[in-house]
PDB file of N, CA and C in Angstrom:
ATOM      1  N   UNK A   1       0.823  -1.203   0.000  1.00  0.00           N
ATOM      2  CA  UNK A   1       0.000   0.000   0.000  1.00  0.00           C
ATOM      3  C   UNK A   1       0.868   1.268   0.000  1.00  0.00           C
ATOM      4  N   UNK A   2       2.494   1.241   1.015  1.00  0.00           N
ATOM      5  CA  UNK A   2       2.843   2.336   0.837  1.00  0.00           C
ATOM      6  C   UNK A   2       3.229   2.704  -0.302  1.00  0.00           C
ATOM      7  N   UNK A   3       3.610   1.928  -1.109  1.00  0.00           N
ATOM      8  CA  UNK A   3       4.530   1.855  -2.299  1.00  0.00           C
ATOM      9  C   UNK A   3       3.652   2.568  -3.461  1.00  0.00           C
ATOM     10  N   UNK A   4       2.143   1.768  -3.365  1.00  0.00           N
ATOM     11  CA  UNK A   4       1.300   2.669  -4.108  1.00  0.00           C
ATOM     12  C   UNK A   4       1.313   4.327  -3.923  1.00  0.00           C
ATOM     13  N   UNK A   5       1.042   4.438  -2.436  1.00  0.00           N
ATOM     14  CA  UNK A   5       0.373   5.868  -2.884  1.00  0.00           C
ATOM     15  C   UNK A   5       1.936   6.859  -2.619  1.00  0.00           C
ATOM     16  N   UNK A   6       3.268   6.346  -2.792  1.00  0.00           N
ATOM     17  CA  UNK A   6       3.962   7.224  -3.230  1.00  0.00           C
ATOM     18  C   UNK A   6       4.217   7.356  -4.380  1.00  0.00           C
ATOM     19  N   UNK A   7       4.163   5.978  -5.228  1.00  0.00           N
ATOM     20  CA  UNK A   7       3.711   6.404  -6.936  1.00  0.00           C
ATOM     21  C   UNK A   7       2.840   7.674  -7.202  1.00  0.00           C
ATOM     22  N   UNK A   8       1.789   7.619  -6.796  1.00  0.00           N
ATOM     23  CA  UNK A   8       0.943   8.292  -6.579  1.00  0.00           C
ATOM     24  C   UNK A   8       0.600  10.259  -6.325  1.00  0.00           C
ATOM     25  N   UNK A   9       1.810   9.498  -5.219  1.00  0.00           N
ATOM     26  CA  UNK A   9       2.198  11.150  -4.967  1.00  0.00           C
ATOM     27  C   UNK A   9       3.211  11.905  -6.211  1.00  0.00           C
ATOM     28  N   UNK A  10       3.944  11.138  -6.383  1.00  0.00           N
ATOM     29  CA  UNK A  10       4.943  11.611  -7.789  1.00  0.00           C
ATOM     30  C   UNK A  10       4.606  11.237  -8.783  1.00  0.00           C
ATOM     31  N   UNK A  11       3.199  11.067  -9.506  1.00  0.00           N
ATOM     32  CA  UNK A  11       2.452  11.234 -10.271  1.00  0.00           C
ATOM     33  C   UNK A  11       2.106  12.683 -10.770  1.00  0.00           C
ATOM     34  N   UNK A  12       1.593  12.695  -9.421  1.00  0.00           N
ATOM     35  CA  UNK A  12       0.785  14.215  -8.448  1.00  0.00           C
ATOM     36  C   UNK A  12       1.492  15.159  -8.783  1.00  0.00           C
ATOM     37  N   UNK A  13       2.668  15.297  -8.678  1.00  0.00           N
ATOM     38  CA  UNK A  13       3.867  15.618  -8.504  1.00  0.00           C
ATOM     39  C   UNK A  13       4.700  16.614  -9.768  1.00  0.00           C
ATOM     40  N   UNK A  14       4.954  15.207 -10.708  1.00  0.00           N
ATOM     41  CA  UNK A  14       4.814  14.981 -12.194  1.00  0.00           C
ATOM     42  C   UNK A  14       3.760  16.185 -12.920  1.00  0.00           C
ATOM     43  N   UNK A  15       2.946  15.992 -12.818  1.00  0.00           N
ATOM     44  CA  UNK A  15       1.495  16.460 -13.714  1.00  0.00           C
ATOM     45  C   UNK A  15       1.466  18.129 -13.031  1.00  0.00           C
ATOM     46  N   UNK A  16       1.856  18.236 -11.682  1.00  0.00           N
ATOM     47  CA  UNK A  16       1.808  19.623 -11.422  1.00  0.00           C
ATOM     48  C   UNK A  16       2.976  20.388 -11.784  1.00  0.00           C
ATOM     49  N   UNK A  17       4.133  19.744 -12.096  1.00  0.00           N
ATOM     50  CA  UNK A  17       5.512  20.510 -12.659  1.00  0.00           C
ATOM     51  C   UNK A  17       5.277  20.190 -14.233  1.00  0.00           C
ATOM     52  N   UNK A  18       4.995  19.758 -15.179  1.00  0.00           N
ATOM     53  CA  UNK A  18       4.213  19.881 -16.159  1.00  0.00           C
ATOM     54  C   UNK A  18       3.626  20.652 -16.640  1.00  0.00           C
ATOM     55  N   UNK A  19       2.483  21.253 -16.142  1.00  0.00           N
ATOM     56  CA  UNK A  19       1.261  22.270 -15.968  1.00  0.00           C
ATOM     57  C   UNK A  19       2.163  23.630 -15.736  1.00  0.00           C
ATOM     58  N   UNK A  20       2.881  23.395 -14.286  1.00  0.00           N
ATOM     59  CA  UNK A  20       3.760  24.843 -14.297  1.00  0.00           C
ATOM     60  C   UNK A  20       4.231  25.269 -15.648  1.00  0.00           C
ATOM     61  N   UNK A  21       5.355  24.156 -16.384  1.00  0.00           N
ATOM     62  CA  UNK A  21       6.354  24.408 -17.070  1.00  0.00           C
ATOM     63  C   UNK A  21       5.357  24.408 -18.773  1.00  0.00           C
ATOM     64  N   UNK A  22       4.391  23.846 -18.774  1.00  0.00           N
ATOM     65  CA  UNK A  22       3.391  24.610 -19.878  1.00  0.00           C
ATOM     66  C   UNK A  22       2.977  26.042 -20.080  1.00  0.00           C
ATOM     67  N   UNK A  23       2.635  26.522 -18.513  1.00  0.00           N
ATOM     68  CA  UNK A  23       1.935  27.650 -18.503  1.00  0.00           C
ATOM     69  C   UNK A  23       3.386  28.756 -18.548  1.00  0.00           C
ATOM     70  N   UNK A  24       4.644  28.377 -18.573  1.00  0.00           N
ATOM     71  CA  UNK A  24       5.513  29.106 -18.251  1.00  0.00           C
ATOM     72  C   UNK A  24       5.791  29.424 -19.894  1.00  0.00           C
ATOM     73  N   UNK A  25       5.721  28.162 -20.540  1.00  0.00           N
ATOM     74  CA  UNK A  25       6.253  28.223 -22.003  1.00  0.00           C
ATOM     75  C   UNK A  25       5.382  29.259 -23.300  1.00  0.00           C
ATOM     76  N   UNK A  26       3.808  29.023 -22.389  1.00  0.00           N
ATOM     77  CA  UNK A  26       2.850  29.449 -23.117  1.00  0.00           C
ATOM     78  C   UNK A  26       2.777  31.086 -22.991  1.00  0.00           C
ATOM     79  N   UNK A  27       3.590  31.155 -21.973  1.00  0.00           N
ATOM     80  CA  UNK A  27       3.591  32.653 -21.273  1.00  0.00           C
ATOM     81  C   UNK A  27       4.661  33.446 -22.320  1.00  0.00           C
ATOM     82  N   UNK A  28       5.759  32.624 -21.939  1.00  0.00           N
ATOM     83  CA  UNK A  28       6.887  33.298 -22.626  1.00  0.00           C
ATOM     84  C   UNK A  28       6.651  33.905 -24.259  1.00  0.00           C
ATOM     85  N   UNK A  29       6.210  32.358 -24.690  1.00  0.00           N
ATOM     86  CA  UNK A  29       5.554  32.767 -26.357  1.00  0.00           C
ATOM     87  C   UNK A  29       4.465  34.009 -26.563  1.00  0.00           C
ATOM     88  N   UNK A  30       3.953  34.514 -25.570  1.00  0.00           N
ATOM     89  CA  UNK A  30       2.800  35.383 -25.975  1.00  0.00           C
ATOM     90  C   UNK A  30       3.751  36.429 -25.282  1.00  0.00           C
ATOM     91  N   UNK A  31       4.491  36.675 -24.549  1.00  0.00           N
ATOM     92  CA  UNK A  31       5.306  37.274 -24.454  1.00  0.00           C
ATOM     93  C   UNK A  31       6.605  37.942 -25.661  1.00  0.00           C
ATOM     94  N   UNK A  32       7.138  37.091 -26.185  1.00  0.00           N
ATOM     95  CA  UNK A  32       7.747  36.835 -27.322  1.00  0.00           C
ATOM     96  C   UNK A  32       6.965  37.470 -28.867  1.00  0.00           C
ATOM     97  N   UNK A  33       5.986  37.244 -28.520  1.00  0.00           N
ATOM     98  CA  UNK A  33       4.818  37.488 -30.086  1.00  0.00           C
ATOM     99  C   UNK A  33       4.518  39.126 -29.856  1.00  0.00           C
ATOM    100  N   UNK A  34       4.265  39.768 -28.577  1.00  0.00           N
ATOM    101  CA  UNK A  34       4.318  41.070 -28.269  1.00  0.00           C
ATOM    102  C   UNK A  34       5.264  41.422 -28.379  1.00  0.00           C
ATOM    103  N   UNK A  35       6.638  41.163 -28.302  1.00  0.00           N
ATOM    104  CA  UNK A  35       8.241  42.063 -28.618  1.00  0.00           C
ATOM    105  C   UNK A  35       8.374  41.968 -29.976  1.00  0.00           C
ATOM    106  N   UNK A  36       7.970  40.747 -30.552  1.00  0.00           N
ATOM    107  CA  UNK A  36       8.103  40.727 -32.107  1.00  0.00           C
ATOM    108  C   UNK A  36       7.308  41.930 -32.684  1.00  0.00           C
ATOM    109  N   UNK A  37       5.582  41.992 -32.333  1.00  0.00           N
ATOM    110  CA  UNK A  37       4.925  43.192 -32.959  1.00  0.00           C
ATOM    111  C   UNK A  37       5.290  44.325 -32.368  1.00  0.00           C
ATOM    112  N   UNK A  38       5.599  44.618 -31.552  1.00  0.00           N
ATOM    113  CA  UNK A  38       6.143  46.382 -31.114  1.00  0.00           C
ATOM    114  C   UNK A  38       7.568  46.511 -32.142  1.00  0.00           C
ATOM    115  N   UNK A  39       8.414  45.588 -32.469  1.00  0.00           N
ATOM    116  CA  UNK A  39       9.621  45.866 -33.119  1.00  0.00           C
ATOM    117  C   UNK A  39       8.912  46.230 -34.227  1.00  0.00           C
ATOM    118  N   UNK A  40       8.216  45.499 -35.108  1.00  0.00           N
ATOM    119  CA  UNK A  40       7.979  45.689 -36.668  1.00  0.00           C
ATOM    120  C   UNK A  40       7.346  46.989 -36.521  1.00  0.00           C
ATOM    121  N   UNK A  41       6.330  47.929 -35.826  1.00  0.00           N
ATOM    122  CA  UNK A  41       5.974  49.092 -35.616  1.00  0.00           C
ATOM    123  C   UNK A  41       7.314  50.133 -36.069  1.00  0.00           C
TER     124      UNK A  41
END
């Protein structure tokens, strides 16, 4: 049983450093797409 729910937890774990490192990437790019259009101005 313990063995399970520490899989479990670093599943948990997994999927929430994931999510961070999506929302970080998705950030940067819309970030990135605004420096691109203020330059061509």
């Amino acid at each position: 049983m313990g063995d399970s729910t520490g899989s479990m937890l670093y599943m948990f774990g997994a999927i929430i450093l994931l999510y961070i490192v999506g929302v970080g990437i998705y950030q940067l790019v819309l970030w990135m797409k605004k420096k691109w259009k203020d330059r061509e101005r």
